[in-house]
Protein backbone atom coordinates (compact mmCIF):
# COMPACT_ATOMS: atom_id res chain seq x y z
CA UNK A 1 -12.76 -8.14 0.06
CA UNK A 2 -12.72 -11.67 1.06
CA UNK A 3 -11.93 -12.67 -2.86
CA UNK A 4 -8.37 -11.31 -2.49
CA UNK A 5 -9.69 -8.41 -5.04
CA UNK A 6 -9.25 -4.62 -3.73
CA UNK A 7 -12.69 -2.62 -3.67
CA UNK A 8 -12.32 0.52 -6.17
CA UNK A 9 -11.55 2.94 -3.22
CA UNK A 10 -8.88 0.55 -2.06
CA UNK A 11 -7.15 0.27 -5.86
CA UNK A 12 -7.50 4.49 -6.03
CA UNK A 13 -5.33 4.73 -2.67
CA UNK A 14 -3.00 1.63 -3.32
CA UNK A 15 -2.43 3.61 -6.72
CA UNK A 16 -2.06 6.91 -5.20
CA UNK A 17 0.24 5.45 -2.94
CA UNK A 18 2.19 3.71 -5.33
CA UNK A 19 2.37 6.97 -7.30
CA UNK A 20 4.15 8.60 -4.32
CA UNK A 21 6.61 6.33 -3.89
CA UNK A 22 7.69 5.88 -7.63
CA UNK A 23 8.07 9.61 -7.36
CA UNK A 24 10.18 9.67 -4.52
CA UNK A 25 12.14 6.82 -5.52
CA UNK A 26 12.49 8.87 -9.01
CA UNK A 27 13.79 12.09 -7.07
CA UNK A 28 15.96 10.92 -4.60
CA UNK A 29 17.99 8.00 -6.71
CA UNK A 30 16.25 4.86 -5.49
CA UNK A 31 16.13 6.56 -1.66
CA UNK A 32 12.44 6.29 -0.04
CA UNK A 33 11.53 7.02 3.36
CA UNK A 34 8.39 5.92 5.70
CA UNK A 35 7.07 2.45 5.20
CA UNK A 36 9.44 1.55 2.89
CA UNK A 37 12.78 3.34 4.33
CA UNK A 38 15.97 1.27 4.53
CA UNK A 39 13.79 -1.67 2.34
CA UNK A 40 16.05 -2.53 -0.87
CA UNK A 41 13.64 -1.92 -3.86
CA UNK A 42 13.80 -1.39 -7.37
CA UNK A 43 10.96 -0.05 -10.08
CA UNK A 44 9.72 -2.50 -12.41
CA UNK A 45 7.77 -1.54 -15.54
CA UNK A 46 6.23 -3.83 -17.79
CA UNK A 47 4.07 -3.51 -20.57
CA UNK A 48 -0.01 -3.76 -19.95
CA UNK A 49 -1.32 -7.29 -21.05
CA UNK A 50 -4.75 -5.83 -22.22
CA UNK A 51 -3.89 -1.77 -22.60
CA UNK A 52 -0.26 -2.15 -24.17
CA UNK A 53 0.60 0.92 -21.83
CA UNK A 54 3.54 1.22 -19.25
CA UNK A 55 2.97 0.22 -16.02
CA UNK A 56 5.31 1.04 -13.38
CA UNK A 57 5.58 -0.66 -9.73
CA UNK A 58 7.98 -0.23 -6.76
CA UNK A 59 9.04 -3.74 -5.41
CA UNK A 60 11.28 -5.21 -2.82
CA UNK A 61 13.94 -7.51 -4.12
CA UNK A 62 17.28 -9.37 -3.41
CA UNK A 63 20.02 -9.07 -5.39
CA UNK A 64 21.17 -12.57 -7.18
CA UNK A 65 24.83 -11.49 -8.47
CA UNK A 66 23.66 -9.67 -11.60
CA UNK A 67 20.07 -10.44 -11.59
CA UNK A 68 17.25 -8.95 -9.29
CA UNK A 69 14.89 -11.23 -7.86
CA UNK A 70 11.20 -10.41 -7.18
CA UNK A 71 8.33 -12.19 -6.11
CA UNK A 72 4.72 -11.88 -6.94
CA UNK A 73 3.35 -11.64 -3.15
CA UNK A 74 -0.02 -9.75 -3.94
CA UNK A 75 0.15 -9.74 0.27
CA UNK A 76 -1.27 -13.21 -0.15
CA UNK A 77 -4.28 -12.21 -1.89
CA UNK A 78 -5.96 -15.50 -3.46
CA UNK A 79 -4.88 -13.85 -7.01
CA UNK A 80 -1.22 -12.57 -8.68
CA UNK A 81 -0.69 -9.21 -8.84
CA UNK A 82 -1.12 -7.49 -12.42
CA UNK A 83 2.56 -6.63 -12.45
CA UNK A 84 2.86 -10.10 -12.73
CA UNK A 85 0.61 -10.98 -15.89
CA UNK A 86 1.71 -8.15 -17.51
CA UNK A 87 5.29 -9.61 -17.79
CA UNK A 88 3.93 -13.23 -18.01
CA UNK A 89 2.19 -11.87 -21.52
CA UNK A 90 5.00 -9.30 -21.96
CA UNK A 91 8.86 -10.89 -20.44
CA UNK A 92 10.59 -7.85 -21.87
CA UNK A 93 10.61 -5.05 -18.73
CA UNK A 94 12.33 -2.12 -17.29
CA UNK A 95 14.14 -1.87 -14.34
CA UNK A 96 15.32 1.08 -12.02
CA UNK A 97 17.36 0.17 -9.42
CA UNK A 98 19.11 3.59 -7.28
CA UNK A 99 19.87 5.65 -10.53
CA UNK A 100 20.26 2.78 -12.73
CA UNK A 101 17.82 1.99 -15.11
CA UNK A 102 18.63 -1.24 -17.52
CA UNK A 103 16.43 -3.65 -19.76
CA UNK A 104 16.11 -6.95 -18.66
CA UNK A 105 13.64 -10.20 -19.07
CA UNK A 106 11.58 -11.71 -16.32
CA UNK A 107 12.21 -15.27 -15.99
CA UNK A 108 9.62 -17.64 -13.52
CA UNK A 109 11.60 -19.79 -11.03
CA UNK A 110 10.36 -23.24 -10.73
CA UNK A 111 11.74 -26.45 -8.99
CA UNK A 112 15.44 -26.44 -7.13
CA UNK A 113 16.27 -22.96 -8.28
CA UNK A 114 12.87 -21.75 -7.22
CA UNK A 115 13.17 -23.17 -3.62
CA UNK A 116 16.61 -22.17 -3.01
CA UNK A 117 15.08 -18.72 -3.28
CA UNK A 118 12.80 -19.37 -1.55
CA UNK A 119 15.32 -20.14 1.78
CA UNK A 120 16.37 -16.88 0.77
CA UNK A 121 13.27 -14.72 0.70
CA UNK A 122 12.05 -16.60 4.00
CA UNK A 123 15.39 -15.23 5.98
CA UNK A 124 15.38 -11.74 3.94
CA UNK A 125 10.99 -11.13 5.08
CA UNK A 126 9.73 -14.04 7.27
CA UNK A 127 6.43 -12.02 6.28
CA UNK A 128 6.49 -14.27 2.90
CA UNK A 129 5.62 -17.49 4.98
CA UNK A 130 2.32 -15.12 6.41
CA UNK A 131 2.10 -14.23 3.04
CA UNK A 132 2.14 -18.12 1.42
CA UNK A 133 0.08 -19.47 4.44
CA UNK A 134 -2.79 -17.11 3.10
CA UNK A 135 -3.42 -18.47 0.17
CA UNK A 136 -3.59 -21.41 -1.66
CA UNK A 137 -1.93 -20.61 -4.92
CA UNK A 138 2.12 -20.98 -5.39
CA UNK A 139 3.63 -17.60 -5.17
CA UNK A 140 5.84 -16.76 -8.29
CA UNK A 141 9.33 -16.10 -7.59
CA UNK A 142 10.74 -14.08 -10.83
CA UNK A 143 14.26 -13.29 -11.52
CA UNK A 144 14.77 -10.39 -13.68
CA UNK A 145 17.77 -10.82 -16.04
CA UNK A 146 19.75 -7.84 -17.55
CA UNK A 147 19.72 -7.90 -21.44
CA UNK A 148 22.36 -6.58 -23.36
């Protein structure tokens, strides 16, 4: 759809094929083949804004010494992905990175720390400037910190 919104078939396979690699990624200690093979990426599950439920999504990062580093993409869709305002209503999230799975908060990025990220992400996926160039909103850049 034009809107940057996914029809209902479109959400039913993205979620399918979300499912599929969360279960992989489950089974074979952070280890996921096709699309995805040899891509660093972590799960990240954050609490529904609306439902209060779990919500689990696999996501490419870079590591930032002890903190992961994820960005809200959506593909450049004209809207943020829901993983993203779920942890904008609800900062407290789970992370599973390889076999690891820790607490942690989800912090937005903004100003000089945002942009030197952003150098970062550009020369990690020089898909994110594609990405940026299709929409008009600023993509969120979210470090997720550890908690103790």
């Amino acid at each position: 759809m034009g809107d940057g919104t996914l029809a209902r078939s479109d959400r039913t396979a993205w979620s399918e094929r979300q499912r599929q690699v969360i279960d992989e990624f489950r089974a074979n200690a952070g280890t996921v083949g096709g699309h995805f093979a040899g891509m660093p990426l972590l799960l990240l599950t954050t609490t529904g804004a609306r439902t209060g439920r779990p919500r689990t999504t696999a996501l490419r990062y870079l590591p930032d010494g002890a903190r992961y580093v994820v960005v809200a993409a959506n593909a450049g869709a004209h809207r943020h992905p829901d993983w993203f305002h779920n942890l904008t209503a609800h900062p407290a999230v789970t992370v599973e990175v390889g076999a690891e799975t820790f607490a942690a908060t989800a912090v937005l990025t903004t100003g000089e720390q945002r942009d030197a990220l952003i150098e970062r992400i550009v020369a990690d996926s020089p898909n994110f400037v594609a990405y940026q160039a299709a929409t008009a909103r600023e993509i969120p850049v979210v470090l997720l910190d550890r908690r103790p």
